[in-house]
Protein backbone atom coordinates (compact mmCIF):
# COMPACT_ATOMS: atom_id res chain seq x y z
CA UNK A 1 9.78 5.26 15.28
CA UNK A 2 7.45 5.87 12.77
CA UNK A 3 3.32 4.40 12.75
CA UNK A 4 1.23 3.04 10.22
CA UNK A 5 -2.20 3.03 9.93
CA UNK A 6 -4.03 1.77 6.77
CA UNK A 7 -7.91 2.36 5.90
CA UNK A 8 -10.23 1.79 2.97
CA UNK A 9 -10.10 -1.86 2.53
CA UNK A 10 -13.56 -3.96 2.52
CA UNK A 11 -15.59 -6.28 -0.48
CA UNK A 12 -15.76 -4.93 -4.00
CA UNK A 13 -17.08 -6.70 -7.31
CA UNK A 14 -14.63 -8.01 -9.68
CA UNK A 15 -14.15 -4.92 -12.25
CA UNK A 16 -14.73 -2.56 -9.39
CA UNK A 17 -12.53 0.12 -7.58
CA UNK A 18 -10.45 0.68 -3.88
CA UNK A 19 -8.97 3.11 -2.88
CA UNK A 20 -6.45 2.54 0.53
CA UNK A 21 -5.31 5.25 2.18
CA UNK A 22 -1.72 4.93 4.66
CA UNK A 23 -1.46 7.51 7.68
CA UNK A 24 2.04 8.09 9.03
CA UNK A 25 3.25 9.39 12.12
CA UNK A 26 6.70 9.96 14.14
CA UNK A 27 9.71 10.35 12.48
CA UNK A 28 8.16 10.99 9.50
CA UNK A 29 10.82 12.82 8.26
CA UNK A 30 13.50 9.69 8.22
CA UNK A 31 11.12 7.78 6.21
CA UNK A 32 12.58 6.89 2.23
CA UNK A 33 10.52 5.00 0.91
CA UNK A 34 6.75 4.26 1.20
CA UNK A 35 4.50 1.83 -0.39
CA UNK A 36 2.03 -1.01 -0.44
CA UNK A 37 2.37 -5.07 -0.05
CA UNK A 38 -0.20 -7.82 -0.35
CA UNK A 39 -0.07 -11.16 1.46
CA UNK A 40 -2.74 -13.29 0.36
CA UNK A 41 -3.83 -16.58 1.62
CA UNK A 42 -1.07 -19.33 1.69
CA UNK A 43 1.26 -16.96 -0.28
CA UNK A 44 4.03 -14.74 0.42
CA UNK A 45 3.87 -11.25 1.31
CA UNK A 46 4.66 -9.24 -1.86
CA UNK A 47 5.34 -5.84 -3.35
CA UNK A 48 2.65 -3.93 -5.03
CA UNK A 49 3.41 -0.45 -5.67
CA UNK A 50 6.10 1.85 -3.86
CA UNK A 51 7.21 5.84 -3.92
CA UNK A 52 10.75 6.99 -2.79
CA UNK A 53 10.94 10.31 -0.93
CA UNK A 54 11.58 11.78 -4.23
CA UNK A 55 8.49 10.51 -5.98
CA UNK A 56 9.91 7.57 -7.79
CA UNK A 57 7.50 4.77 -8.62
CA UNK A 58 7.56 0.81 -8.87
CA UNK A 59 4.77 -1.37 -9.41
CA UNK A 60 4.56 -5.15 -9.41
CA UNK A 61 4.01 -6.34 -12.87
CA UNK A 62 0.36 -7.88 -11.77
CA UNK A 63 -0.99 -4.59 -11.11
CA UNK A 64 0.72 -2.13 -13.47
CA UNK A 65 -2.11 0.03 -15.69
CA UNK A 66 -4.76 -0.58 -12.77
CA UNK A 67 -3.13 0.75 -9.36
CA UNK A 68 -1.56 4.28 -8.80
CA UNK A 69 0.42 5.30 -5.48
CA UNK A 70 0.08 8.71 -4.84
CA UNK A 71 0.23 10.28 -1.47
CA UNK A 72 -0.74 13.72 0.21
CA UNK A 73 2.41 15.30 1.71
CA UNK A 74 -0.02 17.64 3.90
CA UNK A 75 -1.59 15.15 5.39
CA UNK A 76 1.21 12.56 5.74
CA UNK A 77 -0.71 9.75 3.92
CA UNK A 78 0.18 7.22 0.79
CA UNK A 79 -3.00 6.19 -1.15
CA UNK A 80 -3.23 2.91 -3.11
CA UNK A 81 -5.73 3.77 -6.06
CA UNK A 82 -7.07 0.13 -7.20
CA UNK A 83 -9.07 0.14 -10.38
CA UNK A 84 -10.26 -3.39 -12.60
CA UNK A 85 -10.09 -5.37 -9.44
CA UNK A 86 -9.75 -9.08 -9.98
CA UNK A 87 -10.50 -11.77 -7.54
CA UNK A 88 -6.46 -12.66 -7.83
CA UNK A 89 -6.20 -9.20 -5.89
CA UNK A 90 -8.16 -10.67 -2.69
CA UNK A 91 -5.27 -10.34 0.08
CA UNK A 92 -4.80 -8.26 3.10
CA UNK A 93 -2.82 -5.10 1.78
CA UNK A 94 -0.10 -3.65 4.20
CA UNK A 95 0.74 -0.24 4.41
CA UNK A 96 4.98 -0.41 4.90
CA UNK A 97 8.03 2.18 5.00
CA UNK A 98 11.55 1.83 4.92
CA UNK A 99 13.26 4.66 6.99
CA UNK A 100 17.26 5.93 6.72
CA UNK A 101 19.96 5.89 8.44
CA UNK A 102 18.50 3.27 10.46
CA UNK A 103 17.35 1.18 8.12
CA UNK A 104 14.47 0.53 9.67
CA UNK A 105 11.01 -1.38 8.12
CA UNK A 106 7.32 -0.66 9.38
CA UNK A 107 3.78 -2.38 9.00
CA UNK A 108 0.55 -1.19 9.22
CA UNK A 109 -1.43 -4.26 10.84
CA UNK A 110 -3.22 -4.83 7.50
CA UNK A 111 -6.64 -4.27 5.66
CA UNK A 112 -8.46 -6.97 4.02
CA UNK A 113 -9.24 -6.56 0.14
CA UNK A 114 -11.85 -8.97 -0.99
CA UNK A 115 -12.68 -9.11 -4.89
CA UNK A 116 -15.95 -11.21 -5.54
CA UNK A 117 -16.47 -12.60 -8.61
């Protein structure tokens, strides 16, 4: 089992900056890849950025030059780096991971991103 817990969301001004953070605990060690989806209103969940255990990156097209995954290995947290926030980016941002052999998937429970324009 392995738990999620996403902070750092809240209102920003269109052109501003976020930064989400993504604390894991449990089985840590199973987890293979991390990352970051949106789901904003009346749309579908979808990917924004991801890292594999061995630092590969992928970024949805919509936010490529202005988001950066990174995480802190010491402290067991993924950070979502959001710079030139549009309003399009208003959604609540999920903190996920995909864990082997099980093939498990986990969810934070969410932080709202609101980008005023």
């Amino acid at each position: 089992q392995v738990q999620l817990e996403e902070s750092g969301g809240g209102l920003v001004q269109a052109g501003g900056s976020l930064t989400l953070s993504c604390a894991a605990s449990g089985s840590i060690f199973s987890i293979k890849t991390r990352g970051w989806y949106r789901q904003a209103p009346g749309k579908q969940r979808e990917l924004v950025a991801s890292m594999t255990r061995d630092g590969s990156t992928n970024y949805a097209d919509s936010v490529k030059g202005r988001f950066t995954i990174s995480r802190d290995n010491g402290k067991n947290t993924v950070n979502l780096q959001m710079n030139s926030l549009k309003p399009e980016d208003t959604a609540v941002y999920y903190c996920h991971a995909f864990t082997l052999p099980d093939y498990m998937n986990y969810w934070g429970k969410g932080t709202l991103v609101t980008v005023s324009s």
